[in-house]
C-alpha atoms as a PDB file:
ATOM      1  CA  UNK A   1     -26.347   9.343 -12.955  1.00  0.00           C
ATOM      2  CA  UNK A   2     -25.814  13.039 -12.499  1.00  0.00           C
ATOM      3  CA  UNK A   3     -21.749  13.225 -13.022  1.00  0.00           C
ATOM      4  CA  UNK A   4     -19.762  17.243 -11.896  1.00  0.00           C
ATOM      5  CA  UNK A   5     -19.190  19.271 -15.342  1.00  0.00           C
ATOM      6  CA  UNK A   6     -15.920  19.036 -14.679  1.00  0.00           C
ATOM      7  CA  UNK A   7     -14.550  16.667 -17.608  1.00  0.00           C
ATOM      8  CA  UNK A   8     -11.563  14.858 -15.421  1.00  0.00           C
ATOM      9  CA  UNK A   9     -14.187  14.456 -12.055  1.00  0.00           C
ATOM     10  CA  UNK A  10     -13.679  11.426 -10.331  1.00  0.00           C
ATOM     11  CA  UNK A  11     -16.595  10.091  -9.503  1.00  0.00           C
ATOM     12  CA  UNK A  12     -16.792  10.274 -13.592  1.00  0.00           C
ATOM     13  CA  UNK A  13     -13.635   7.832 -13.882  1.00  0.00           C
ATOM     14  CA  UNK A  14     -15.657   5.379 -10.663  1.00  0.00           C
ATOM     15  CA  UNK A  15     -18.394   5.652 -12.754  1.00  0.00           C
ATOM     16  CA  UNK A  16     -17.104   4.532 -16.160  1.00  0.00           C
ATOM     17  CA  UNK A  17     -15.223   1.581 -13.863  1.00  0.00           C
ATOM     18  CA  UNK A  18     -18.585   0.178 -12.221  1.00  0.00           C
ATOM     19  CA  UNK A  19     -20.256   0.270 -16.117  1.00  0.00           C
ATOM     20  CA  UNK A  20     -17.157  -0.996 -18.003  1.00  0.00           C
ATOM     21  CA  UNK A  21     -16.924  -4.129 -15.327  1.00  0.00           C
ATOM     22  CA  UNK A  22     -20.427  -4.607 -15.474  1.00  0.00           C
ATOM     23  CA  UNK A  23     -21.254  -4.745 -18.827  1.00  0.00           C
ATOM     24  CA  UNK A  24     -18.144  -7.277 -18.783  1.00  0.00           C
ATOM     25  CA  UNK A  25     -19.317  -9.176 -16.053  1.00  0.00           C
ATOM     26  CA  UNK A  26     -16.459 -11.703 -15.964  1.00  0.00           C
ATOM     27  CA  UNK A  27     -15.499 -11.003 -12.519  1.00  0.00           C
ATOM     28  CA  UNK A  28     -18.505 -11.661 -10.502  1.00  0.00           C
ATOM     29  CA  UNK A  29     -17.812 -15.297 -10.298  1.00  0.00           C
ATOM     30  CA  UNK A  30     -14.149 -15.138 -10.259  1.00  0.00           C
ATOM     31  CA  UNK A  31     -13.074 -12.081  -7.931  1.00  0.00           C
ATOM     32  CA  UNK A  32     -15.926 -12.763  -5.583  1.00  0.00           C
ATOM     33  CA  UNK A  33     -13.642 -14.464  -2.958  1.00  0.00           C
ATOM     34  CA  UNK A  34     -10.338 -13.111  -2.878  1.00  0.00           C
ATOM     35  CA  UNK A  35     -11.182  -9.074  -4.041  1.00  0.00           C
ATOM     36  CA  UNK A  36     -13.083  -6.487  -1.918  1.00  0.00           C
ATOM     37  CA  UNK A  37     -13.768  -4.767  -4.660  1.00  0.00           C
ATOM     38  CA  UNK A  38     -15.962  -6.580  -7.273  1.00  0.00           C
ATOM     39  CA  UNK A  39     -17.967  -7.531  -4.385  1.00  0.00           C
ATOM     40  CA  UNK A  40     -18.775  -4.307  -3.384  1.00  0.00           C
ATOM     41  CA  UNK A  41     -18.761  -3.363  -7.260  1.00  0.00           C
ATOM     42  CA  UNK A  42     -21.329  -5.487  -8.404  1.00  0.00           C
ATOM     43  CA  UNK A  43     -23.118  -4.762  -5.195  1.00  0.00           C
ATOM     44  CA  UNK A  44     -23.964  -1.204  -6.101  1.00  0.00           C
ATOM     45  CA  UNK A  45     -24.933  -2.180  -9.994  1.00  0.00           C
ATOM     46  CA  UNK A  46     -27.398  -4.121  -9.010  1.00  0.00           C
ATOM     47  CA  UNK A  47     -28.925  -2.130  -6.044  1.00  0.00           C
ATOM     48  CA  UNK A  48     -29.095   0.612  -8.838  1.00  0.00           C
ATOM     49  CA  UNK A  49     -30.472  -1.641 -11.271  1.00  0.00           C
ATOM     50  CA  UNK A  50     -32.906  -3.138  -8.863  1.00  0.00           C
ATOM     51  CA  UNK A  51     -34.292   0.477  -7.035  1.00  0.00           C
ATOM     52  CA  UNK A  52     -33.471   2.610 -10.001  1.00  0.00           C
ATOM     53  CA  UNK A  53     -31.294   5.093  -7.284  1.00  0.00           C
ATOM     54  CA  UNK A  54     -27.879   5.785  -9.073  1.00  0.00           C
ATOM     55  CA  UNK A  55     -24.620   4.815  -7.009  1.00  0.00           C
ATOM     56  CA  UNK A  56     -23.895   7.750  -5.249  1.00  0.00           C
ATOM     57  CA  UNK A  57     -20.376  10.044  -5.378  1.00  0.00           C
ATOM     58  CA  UNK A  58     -19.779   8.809  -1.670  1.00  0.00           C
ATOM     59  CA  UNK A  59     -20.229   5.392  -2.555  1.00  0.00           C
ATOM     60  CA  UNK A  60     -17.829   5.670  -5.572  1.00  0.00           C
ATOM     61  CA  UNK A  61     -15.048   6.547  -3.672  1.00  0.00           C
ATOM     62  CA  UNK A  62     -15.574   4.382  -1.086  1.00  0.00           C
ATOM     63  CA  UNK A  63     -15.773   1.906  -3.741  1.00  0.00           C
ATOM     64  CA  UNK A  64     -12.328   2.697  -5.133  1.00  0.00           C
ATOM     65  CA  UNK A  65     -10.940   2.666  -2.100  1.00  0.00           C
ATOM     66  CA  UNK A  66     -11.246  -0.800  -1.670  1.00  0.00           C
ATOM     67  CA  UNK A  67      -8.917  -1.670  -4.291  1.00  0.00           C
ATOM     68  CA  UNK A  68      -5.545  -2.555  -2.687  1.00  0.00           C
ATOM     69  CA  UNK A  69      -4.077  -3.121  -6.607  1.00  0.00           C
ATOM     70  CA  UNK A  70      -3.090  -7.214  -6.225  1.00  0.00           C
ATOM     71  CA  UNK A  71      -3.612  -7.081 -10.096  1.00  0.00           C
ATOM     72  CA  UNK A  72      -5.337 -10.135  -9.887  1.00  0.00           C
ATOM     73  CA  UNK A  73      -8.663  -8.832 -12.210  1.00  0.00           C
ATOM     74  CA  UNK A  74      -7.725  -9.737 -15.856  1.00  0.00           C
ATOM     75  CA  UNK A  75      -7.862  -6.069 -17.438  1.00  0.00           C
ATOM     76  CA  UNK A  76      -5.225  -3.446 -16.953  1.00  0.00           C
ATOM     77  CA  UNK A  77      -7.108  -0.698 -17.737  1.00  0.00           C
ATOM     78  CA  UNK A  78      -9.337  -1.363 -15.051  1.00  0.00           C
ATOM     79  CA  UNK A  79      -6.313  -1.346 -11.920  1.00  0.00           C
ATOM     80  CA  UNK A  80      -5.058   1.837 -13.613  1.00  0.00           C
ATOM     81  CA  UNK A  81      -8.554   3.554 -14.265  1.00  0.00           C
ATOM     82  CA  UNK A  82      -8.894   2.928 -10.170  1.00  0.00           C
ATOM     83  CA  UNK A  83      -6.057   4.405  -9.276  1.00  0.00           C
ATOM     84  CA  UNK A  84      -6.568   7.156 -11.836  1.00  0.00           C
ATOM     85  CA  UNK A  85     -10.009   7.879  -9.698  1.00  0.00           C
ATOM     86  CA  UNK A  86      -8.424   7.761  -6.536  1.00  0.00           C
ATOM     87  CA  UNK A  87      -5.595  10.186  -7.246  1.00  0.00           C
ATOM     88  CA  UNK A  88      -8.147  12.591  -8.687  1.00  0.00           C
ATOM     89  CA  UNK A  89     -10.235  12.181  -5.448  1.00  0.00           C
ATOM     90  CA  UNK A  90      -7.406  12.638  -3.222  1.00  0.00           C
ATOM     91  CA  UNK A  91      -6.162  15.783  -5.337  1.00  0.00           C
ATOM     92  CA  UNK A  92      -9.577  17.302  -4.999  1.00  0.00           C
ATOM     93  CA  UNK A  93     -10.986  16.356  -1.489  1.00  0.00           C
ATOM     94  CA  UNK A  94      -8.150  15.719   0.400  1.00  0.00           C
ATOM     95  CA  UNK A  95      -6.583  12.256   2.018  1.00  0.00           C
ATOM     96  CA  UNK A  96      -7.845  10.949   5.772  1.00  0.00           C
ATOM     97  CA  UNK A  97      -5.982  12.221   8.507  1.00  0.00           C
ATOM     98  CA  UNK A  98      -5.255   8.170   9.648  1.00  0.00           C
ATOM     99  CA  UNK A  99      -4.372   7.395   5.827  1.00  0.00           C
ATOM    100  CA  UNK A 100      -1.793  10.448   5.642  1.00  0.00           C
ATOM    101  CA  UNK A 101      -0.144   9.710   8.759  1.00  0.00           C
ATOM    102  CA  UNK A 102       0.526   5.955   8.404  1.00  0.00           C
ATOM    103  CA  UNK A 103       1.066   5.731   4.425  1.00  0.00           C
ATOM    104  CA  UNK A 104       4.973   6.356   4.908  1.00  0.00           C
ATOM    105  CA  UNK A 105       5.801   3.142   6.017  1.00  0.00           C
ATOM    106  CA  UNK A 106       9.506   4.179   6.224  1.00  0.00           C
ATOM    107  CA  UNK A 107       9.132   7.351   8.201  1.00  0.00           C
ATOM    108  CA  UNK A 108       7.062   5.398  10.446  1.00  0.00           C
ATOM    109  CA  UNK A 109       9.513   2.635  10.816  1.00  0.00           C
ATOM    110  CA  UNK A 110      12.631   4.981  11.396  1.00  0.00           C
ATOM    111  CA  UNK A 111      10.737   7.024  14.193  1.00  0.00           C
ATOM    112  CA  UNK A 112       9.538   3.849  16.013  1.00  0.00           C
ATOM    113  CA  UNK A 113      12.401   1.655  15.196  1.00  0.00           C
ATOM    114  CA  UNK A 114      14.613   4.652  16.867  1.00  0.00           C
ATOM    115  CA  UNK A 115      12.825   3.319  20.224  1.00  0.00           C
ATOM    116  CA  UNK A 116      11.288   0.344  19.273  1.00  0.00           C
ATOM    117  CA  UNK A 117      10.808  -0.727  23.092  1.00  0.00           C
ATOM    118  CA  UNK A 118       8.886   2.293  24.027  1.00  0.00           C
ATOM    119  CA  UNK A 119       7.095   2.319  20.812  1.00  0.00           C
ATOM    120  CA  UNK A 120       5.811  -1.083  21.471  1.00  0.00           C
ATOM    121  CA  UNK A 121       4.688  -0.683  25.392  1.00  0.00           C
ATOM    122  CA  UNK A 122       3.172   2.495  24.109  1.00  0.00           C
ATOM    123  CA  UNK A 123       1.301   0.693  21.172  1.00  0.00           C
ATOM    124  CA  UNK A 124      -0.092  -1.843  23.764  1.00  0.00           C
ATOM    125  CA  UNK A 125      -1.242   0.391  26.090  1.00  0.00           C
ATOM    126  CA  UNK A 126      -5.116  -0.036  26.047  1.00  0.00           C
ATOM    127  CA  UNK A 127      -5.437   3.953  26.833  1.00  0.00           C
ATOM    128  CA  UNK A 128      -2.448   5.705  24.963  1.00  0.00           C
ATOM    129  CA  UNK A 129      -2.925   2.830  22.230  1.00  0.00           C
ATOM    130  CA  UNK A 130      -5.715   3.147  22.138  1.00  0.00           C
ATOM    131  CA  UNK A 131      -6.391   6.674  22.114  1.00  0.00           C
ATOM    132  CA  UNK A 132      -3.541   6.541  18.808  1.00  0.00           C
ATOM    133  CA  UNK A 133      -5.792   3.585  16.834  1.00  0.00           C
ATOM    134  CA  UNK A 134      -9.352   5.880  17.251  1.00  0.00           C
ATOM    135  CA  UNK A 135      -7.288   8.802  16.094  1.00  0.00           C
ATOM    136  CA  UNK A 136      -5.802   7.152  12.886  1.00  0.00           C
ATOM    137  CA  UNK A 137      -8.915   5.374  12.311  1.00  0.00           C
ATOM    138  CA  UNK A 138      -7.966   2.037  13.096  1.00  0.00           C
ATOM    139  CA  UNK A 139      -9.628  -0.357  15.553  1.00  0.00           C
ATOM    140  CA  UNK A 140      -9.126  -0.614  19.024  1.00  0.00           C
ATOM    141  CA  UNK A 141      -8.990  -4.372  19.157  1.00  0.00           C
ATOM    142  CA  UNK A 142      -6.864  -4.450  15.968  1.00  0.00           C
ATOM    143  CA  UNK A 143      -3.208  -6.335  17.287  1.00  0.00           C
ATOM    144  CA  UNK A 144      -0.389  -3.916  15.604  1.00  0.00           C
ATOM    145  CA  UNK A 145       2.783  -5.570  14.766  1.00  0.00           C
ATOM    146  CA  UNK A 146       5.533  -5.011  16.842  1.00  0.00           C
ATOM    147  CA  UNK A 147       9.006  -2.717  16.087  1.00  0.00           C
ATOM    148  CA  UNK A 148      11.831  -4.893  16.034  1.00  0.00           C
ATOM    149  CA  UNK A 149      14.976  -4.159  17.952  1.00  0.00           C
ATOM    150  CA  UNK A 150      17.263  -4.077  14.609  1.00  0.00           C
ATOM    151  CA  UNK A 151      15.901  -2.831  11.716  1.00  0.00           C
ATOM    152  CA  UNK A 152      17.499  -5.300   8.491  1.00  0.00           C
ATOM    153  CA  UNK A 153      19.511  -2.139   7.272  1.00  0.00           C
ATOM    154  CA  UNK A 154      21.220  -2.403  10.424  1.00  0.00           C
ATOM    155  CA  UNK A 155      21.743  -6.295  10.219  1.00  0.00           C
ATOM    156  CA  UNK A 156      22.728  -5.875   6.595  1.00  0.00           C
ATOM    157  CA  UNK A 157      25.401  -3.166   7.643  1.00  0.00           C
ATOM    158  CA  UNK A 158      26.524  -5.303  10.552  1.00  0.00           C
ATOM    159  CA  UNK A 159      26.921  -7.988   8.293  1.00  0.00           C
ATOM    160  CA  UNK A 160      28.882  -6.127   5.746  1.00  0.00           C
ATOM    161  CA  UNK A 161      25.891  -6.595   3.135  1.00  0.00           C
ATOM    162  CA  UNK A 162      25.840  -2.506   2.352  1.00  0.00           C
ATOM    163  CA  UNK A 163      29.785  -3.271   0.673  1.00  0.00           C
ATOM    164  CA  UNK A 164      29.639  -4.155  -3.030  1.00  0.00           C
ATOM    165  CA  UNK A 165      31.773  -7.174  -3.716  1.00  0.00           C
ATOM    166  CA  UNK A 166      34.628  -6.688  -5.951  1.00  0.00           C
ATOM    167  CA  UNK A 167      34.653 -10.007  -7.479  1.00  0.00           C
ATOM    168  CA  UNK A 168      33.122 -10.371 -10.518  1.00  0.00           C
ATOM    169  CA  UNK A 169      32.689 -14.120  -9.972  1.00  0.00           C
ATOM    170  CA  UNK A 170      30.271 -16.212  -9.675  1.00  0.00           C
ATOM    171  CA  UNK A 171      26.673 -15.287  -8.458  1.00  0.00           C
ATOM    172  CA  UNK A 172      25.372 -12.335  -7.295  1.00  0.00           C
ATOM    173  CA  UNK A 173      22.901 -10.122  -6.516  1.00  0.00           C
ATOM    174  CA  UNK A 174      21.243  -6.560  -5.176  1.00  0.00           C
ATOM    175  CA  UNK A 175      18.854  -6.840  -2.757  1.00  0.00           C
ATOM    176  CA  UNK A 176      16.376  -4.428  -2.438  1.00  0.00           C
ATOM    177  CA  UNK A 177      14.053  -4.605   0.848  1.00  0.00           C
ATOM    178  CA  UNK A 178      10.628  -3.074   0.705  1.00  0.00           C
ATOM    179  CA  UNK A 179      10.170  -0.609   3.751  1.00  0.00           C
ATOM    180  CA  UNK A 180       8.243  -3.580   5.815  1.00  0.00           C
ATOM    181  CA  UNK A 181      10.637  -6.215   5.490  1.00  0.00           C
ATOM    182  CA  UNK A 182      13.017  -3.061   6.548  1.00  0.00           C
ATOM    183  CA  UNK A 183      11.965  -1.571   9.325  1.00  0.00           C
ATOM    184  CA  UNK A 184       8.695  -3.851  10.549  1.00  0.00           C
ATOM    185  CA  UNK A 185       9.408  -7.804   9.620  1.00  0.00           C
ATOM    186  CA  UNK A 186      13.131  -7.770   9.199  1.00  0.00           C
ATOM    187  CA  UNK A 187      13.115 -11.422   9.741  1.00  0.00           C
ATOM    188  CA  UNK A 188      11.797 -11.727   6.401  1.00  0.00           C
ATOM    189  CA  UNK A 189      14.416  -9.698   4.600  1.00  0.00           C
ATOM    190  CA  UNK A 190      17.334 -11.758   6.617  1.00  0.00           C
ATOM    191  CA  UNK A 191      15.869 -14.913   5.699  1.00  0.00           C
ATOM    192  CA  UNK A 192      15.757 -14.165   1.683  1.00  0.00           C
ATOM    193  CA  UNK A 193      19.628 -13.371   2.546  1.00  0.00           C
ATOM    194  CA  UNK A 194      20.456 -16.460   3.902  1.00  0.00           C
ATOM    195  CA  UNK A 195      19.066 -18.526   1.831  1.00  0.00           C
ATOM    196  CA  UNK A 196      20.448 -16.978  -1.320  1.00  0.00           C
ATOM    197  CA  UNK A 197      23.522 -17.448   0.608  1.00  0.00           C
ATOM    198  CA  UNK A 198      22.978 -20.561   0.852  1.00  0.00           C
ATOM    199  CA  UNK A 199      22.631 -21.271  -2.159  1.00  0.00           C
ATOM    200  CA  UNK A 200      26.035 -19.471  -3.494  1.00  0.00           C
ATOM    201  CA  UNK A 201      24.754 -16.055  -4.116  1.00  0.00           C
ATOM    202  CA  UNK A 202      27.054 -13.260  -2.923  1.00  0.00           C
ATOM    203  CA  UNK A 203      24.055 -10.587  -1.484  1.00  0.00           C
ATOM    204  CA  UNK A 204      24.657  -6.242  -1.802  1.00  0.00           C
ATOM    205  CA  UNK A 205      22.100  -4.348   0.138  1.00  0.00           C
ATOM    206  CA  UNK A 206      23.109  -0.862  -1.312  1.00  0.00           C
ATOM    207  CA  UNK A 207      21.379   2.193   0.393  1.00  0.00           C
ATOM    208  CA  UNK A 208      17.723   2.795  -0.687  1.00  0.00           C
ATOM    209  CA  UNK A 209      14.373   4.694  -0.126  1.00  0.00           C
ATOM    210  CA  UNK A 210      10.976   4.056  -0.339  1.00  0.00           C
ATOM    211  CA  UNK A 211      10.120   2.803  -3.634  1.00  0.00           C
ATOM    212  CA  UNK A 212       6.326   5.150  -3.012  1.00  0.00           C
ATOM    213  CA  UNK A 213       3.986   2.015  -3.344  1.00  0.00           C
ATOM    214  CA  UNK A 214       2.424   2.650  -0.403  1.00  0.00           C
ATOM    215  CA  UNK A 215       1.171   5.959  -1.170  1.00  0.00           C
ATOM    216  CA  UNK A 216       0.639   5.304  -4.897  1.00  0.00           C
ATOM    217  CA  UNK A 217      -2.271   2.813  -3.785  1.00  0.00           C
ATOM    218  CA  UNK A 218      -3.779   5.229  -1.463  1.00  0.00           C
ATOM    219  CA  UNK A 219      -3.734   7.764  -4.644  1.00  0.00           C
ATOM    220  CA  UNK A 220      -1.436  10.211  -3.305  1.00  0.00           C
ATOM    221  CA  UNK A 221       0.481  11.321  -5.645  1.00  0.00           C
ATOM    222  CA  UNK A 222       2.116  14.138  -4.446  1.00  0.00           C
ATOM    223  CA  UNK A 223       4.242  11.962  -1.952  1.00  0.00           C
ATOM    224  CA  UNK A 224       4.546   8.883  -4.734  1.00  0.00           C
ATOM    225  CA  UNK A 225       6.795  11.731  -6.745  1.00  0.00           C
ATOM    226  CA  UNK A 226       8.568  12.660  -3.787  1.00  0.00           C
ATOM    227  CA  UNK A 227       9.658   9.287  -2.959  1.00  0.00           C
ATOM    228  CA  UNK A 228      10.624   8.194  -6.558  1.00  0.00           C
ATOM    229  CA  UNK A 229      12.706  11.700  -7.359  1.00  0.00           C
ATOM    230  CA  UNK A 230      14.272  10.497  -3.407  1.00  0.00           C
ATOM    231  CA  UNK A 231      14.643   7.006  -5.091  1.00  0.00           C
ATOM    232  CA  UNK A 232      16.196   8.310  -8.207  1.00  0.00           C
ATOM    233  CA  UNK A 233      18.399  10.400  -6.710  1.00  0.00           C
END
C-alpha cells in the first residue's frame, strides 16, 4: 500500500495496526462478538488479500474509528497505537462537526440540565429534534436520553456530600462521578452513594471536572489537555 511521505501519517500507524493484528490473528475468533473493530479489521485484510486492492486511507480511519477503547483485545500496544492514529487524523483533517459538538459531555449536560424540561420537549420534537440529530449526525429514530431535573452535584450538595468529614474514623471515601452519571443518569451516581452508605462508608463528593475521556477516545487531543490541566487545577 502506497503510505504519505510524511513519517508520523496516520493512515501509516492504521496500517501497521491492520498488519500487526493480522499477522497475530488471535482476535478473529475471540473479539468477533463483542468488538466493532476486529470485525471490520479482519474484514479489510482479507478483501485485500482476496482482490489484491490495498485498504484504502478512508477506510483506515473509518476503521479506527470504531474503536471505543473497552481494552478488552489482549495487547496494549494495539489500544494505544489506535488512539495514536486517531489523534494524528484528527490533528491533520479535522474532527466531525456532530463529534465536536457532543464530545463534552459536561458542557452538554450543564447547558441542558440548566433547562432540562425544555431541553427534553425540544429533543422529542420530531421537527426541531429532528432537524438537531441530522445535523450532529445522529439518527432520527435514535431515542436520546432524557435531562434529569437535578443533576447529582446538586443532590450531593443538597445532601451535604460536597463537605469533607472531619472525622478521621472509620470508613470513608471520595467519590468521583463521571460527567454521565453527573449530569445525564444521576440515579446511578446516588445509588453508588447509598449503598456505600449503607454499608458504613462516610461519602465526599468534592468539586470536579471532566476527567477528558470522552474526547481522548474520539482522538482529540487538544480538548483532552484542556480538561486534565482544568482537572489538575
Amino acid at each position: 500500500m502506497n503510505m504519505p511521505g510524511i513519517k508520523d501519517a496516520p493512515e501509516r500507524t492504521a496500517r501497521k495496526i491492520v498488519m500487526d493484528c493480522a499477522d497475530c490473528d488471535c482476535c478473529r475468533p475471540i473479539m468477533d462478538e463483542s468488538c466493532l473493530f476486529f470485525p471490520e479489521l479482519y474484514r479489510l485484510y482479507d478483501k485485500e488479500v482476496e482482490t489484491g486492492q490495498n485498504v484504502s486511507a478512508t477506510e483506515l480511519r473509518q476503521l479506527v474509528e470504531k474503536c471505543n477503547y473497552c481494552a478488552l483485545c489482549p495487547c496494549p500496544n494495539i489500544r494505544a497505537d489506535i488512539i495514536r492514529a486517531k489523534t494524528r487524523f484528527i490533528e491533520r483533517d479535522g474532527l466531525k462537526f456532530g463529534v465536536r459538538t457532543v464530545e463534552d459531555v459536561e458542557r452538554i449536560g450543564q447547558l441542558c440540565g440548566a433547562l432540562p424540561r425544555l431541553s427534553n420537549r425540544v429533543l422529542c420534537s420530531d421537527l426541531a429534534g429532528g432537524m438537531i440529530k441530522e445535523a450532529l449526525g445522529i439518527h432520527r429514530d435514535r431515542k436520546l436520553p432524557e435531562f434529569p431535573t437535578e443533576s447529582f452535584p446538586a443532590w450531593a450538595r443538597k445532601k451535604g456530600l460536597n463537605v469533607k468529614p472531619n472525622t478521621t474514623a472509620g470508613r470513608k471515601v471520595a467519590y468521583f462521578a463521571g460527567c454521565t452519571a453527573n449530569y445525564i443518569f444521576p440515579e446511578v451516581a446516588r445509588a453508588t452513594v447509598e449503598v456505600l452508605r449503607h454499608n458504613g462508608i462516610d461519602v465526599y463528593c468534592p468539586d470536579h471536572r471532566c476527567c477528558g475521556m470522552a474526547s481522548f477516545l474520539e482522538g482529540d487531543r487538544k480538548l483532552t489537555m484542556e480538561d486534565e490541566a482544568r482537572v489538575g487545577g
